[in-house]
C-alpha atoms as a PDB file:
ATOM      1  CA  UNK A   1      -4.487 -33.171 -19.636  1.00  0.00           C
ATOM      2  CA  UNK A   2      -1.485 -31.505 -20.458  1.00  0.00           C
ATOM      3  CA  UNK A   3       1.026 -30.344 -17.583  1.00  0.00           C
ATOM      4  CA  UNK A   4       1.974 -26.427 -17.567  1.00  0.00           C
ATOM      5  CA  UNK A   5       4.315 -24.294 -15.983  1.00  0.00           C
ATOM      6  CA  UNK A   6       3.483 -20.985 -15.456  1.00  0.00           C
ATOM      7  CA  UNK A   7       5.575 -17.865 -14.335  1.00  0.00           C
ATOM      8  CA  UNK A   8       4.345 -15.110 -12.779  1.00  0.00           C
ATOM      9  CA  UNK A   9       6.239 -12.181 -13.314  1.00  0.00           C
ATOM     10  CA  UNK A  10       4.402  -9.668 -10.812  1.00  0.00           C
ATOM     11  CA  UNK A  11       2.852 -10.304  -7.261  1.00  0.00           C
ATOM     12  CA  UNK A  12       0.852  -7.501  -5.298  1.00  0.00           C
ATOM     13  CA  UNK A  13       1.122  -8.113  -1.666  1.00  0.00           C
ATOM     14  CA  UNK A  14      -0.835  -6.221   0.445  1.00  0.00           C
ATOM     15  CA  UNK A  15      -0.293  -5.211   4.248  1.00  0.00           C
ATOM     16  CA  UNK A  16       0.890  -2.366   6.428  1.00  0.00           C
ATOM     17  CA  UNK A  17       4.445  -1.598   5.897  1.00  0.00           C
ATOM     18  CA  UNK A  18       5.732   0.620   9.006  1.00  0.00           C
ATOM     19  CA  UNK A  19       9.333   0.169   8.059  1.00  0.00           C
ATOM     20  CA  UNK A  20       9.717  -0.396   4.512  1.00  0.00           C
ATOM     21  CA  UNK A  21      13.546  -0.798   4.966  1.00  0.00           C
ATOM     22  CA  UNK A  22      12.927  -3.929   7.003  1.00  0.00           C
ATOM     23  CA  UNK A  23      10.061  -5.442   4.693  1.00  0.00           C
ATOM     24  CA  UNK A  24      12.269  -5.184   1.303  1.00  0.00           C
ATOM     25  CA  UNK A  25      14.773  -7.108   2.938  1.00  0.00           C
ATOM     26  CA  UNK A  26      12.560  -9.811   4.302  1.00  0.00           C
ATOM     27  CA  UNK A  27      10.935  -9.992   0.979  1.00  0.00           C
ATOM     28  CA  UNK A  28      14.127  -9.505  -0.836  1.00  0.00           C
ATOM     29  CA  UNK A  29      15.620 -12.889   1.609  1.00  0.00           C
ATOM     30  CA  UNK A  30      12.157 -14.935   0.091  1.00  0.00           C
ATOM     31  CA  UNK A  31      12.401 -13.606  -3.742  1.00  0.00           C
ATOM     32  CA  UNK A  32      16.072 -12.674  -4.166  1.00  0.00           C
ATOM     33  CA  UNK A  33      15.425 -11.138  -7.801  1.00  0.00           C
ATOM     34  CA  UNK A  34      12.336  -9.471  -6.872  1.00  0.00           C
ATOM     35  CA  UNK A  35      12.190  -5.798  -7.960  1.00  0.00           C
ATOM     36  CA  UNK A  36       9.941  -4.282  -4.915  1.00  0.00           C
ATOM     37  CA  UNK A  37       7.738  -1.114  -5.103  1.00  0.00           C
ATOM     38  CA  UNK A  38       6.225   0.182  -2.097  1.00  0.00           C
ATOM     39  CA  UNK A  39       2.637   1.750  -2.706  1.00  0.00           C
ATOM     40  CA  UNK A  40       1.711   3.832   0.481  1.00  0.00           C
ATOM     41  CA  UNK A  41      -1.899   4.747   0.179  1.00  0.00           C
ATOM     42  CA  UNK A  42      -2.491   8.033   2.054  1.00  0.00           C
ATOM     43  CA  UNK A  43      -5.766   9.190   3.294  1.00  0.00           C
ATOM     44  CA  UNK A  44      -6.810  12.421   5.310  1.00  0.00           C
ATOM     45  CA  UNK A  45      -7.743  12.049   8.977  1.00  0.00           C
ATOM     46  CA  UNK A  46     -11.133  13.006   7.963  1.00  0.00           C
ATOM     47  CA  UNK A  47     -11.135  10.196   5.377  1.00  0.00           C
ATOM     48  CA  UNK A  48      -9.851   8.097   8.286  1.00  0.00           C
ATOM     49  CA  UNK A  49     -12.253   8.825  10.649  1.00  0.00           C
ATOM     50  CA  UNK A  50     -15.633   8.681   8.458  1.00  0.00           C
ATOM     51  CA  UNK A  51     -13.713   5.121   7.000  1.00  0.00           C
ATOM     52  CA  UNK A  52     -13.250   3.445  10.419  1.00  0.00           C
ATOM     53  CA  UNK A  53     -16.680   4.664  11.461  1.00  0.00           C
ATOM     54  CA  UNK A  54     -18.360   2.055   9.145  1.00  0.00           C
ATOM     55  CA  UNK A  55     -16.456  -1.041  10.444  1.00  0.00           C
ATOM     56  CA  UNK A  56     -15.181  -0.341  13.727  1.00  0.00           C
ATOM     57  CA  UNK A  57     -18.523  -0.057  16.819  1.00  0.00           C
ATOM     58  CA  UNK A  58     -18.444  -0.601  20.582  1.00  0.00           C
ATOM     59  CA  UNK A  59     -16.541   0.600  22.990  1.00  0.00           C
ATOM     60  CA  UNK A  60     -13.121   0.258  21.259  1.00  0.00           C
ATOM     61  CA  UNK A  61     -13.898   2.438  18.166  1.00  0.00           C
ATOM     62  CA  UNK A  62     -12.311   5.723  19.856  1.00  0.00           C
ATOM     63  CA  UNK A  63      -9.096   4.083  20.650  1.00  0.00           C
ATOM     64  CA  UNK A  64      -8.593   2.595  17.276  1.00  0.00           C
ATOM     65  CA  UNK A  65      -9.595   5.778  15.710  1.00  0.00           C
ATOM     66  CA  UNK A  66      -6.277   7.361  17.696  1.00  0.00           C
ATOM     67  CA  UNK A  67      -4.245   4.208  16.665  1.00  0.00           C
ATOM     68  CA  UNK A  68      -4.547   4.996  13.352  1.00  0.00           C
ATOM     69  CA  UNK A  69      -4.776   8.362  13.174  1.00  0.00           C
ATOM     70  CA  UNK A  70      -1.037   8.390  15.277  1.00  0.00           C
ATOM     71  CA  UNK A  71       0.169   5.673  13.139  1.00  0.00           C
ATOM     72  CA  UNK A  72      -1.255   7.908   9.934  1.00  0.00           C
ATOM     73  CA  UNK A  73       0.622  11.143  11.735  1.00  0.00           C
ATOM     74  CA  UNK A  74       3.843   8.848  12.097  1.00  0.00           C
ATOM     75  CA  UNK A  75       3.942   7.546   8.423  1.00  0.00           C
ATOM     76  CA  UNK A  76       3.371  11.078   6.712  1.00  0.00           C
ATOM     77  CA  UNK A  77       6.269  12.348   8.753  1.00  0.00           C
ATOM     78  CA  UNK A  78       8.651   9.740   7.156  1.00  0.00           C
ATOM     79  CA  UNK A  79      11.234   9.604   4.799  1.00  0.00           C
ATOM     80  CA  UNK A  80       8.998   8.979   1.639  1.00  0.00           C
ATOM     81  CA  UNK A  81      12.315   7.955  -0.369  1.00  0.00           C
ATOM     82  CA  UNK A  82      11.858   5.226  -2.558  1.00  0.00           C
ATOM     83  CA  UNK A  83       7.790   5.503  -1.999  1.00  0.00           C
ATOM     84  CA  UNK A  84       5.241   5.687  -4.123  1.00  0.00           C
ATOM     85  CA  UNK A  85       2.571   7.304  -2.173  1.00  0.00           C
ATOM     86  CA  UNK A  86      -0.572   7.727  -3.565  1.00  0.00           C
ATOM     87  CA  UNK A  87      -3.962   9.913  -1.960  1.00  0.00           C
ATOM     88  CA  UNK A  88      -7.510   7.647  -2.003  1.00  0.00           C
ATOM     89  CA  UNK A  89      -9.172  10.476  -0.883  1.00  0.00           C
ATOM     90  CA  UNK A  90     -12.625  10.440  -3.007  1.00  0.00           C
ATOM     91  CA  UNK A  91     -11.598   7.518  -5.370  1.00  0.00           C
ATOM     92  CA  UNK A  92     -12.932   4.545  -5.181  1.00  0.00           C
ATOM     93  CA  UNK A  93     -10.988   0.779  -6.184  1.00  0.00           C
ATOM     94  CA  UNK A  94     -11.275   0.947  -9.707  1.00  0.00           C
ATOM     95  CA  UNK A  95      -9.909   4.341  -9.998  1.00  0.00           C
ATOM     96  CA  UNK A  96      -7.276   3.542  -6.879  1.00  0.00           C
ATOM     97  CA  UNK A  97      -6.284   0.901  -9.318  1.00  0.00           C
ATOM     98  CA  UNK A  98      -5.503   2.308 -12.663  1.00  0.00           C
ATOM     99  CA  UNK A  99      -3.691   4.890 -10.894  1.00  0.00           C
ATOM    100  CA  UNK A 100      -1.377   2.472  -8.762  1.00  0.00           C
ATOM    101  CA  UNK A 101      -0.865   0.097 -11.785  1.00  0.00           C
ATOM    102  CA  UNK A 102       0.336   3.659 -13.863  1.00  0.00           C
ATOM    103  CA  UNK A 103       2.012   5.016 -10.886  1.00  0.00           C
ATOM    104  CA  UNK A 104       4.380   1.171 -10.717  1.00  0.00           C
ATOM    105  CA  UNK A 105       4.744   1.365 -14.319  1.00  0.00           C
ATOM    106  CA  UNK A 106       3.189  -1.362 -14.997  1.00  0.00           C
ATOM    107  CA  UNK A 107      -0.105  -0.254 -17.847  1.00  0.00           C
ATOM    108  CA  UNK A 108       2.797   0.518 -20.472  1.00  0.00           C
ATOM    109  CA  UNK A 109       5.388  -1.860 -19.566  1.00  0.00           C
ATOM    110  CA  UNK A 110       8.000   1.292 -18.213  1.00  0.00           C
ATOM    111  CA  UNK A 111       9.543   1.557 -14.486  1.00  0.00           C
ATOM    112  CA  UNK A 112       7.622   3.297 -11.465  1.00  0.00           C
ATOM    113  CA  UNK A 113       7.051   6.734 -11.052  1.00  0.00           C
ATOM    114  CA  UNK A 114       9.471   6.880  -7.952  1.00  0.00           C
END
């Protein structure tokens, strides 16, 4: 068996980024040449609401449905600077995808949309 190195050149991490400032430097400290772009997915409270509805039940589904329709308020009213921010309404992965692999430039290679 032969022995192979292999270099990534790319890594998707995936989380929620309330202070995007703060998580490129922390990422930035770990991978000192990385060249970060922040995807903000954006959905409508609607889209929220019917979303949570099918994994959140009991008695705590009200209060996380404020939670994250505050936190949801709180992001959109941000400095979107540097951000690519892209609506899921009515798409599903697939499609969220292609158009977050276009948006970051990478499907031809270029730089991000941003």
């Amino acid at each position: 068996m032969q022995d192979t190195l292999h270099i990534h050149s790319r890594l998707i991490m995936s989380g929620v980024m309330m202070h995007p400032g703060f998580d490129r430097r922390w990422i930035l400290a770990a991978i000192p040449e990385a060249a970060i772009t922040v995807v903000r997915l954006q959905a409508s409270e609607e889209a929220l609401a019917e979303r949570l509805s099918r994994r959140e039940i009991g008695s705590g589904a009200e209060e996380q449905l404020q939670r994250t329709l505050r936190r949801a308020r709180r992001m959109a009213g941000e400095n979107r600077e540097g951000l690519l921010c892209i609506p899921t309404d009515g798409k599903g992965p697939a499609e969220l995808a292609d158009t977050i692999l276009r948006a970051a430039g990478w499907q031809d290679g270029g730089k991000p949309d941003a």
